[in-house]
Protein backbone atom coordinates (compact mmCIF):
# COMPACT_ATOMS: atom_id res chain seq x y z
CA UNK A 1 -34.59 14.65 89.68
CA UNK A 2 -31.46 15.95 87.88
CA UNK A 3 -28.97 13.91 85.95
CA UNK A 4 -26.84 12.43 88.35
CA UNK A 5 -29.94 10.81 90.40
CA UNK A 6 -31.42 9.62 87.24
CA UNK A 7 -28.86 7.52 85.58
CA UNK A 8 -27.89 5.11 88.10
CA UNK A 9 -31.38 4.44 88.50
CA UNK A 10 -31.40 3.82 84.20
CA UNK A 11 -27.92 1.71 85.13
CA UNK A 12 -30.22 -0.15 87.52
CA UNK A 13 -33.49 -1.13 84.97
CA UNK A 14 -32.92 0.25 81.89
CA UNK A 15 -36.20 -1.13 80.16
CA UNK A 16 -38.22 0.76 82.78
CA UNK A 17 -37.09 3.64 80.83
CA UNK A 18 -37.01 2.52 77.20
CA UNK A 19 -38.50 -0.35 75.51
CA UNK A 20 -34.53 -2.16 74.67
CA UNK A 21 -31.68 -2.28 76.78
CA UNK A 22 -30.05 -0.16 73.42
CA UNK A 23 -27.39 2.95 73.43
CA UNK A 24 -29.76 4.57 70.86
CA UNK A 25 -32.79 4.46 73.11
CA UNK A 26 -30.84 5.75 75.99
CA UNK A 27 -29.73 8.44 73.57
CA UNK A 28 -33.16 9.46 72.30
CA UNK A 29 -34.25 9.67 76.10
CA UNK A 30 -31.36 11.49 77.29
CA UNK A 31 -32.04 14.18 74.45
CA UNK A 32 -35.73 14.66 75.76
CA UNK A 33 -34.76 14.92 79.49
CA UNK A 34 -32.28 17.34 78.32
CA UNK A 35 -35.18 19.41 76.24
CA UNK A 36 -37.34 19.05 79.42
CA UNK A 37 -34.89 20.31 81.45
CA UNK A 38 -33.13 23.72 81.37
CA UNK A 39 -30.10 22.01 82.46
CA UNK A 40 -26.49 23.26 82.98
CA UNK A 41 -24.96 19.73 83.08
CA UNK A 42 -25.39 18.38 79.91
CA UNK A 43 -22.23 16.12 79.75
CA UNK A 44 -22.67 14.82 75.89
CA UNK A 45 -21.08 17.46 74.06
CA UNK A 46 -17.53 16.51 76.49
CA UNK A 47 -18.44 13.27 76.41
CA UNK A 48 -18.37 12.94 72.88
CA UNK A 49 -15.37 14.81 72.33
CA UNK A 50 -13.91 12.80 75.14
CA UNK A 51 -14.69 9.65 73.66
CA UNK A 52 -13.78 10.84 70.43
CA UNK A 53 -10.14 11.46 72.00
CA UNK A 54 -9.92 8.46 74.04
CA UNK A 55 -10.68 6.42 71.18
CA UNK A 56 -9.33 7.83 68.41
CA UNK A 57 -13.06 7.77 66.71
CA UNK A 58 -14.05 9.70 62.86
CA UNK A 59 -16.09 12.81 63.80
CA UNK A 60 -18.96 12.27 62.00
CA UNK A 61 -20.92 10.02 64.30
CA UNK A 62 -22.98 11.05 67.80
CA UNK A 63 -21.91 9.59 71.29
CA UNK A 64 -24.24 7.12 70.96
CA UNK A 65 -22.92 5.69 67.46
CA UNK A 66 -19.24 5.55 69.48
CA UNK A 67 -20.73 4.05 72.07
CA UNK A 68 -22.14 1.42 69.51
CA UNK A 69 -18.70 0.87 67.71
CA UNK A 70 -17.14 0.15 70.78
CA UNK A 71 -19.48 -1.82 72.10
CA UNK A 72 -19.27 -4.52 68.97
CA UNK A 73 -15.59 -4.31 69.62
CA UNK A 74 -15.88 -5.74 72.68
CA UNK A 75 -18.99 -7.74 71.86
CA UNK A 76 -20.82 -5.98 75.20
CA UNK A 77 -23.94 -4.43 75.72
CA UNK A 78 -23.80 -0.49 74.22
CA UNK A 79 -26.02 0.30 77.43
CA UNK A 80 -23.62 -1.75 79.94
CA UNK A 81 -20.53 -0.29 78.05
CA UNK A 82 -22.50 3.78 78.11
CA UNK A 83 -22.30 3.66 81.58
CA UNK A 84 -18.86 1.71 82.12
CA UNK A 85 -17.33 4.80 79.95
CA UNK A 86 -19.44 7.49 81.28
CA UNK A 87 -18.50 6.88 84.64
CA UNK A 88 -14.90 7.07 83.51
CA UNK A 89 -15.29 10.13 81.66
CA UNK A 90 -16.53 11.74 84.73
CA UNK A 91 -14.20 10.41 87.19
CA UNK A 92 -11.49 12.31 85.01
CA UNK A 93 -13.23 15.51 84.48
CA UNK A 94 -14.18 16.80 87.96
């Protein structure tokens, strides 16, 4: 399973996956599927910087502590507003 089959399935149940429906779990698994796997896409460096842009963020926090920011803004879910920018990020780059 690479990537892009994997997340929508996360999208789907996230707690199948990790134990809260939490940005910083996702990010912790992400970073050992992405030590498992030899794996050319690895979006998280762009999609930091991308977020970074987009949002005019500091740049000494990860993707997942942008994620978090954001996600208080808006008083969402950091999981529910992960995928809501992720899928925005790549609809622009490809």
């Amino acid at each position: 399973m690479n990537i892009e089959e994997l997340l929508p399935c996360i999208e789907k149940r996230p707690q199948m996956y990790f134990r809260e429906k939490n940005v910083f779990f996702l990010e912790t698994f992400l970073g050992g599927f992405f030590l498992n796997e030899h794996y050319k896409d690895d979006f998280r460096y762009d999609f930091y910087n991308w977020l970074q842009k987009k949002f005019n963020l500091e740049n000494n926090s990860t993707w997942a502590d942008f994620i978090e920011i954001i996600s208080k803004n808006e008083n969402l879910n950091s999981v529910d507003v992960f995928f809501r920018e992720y899928y925005l990020f790549k609809k622009e780059n490809k």
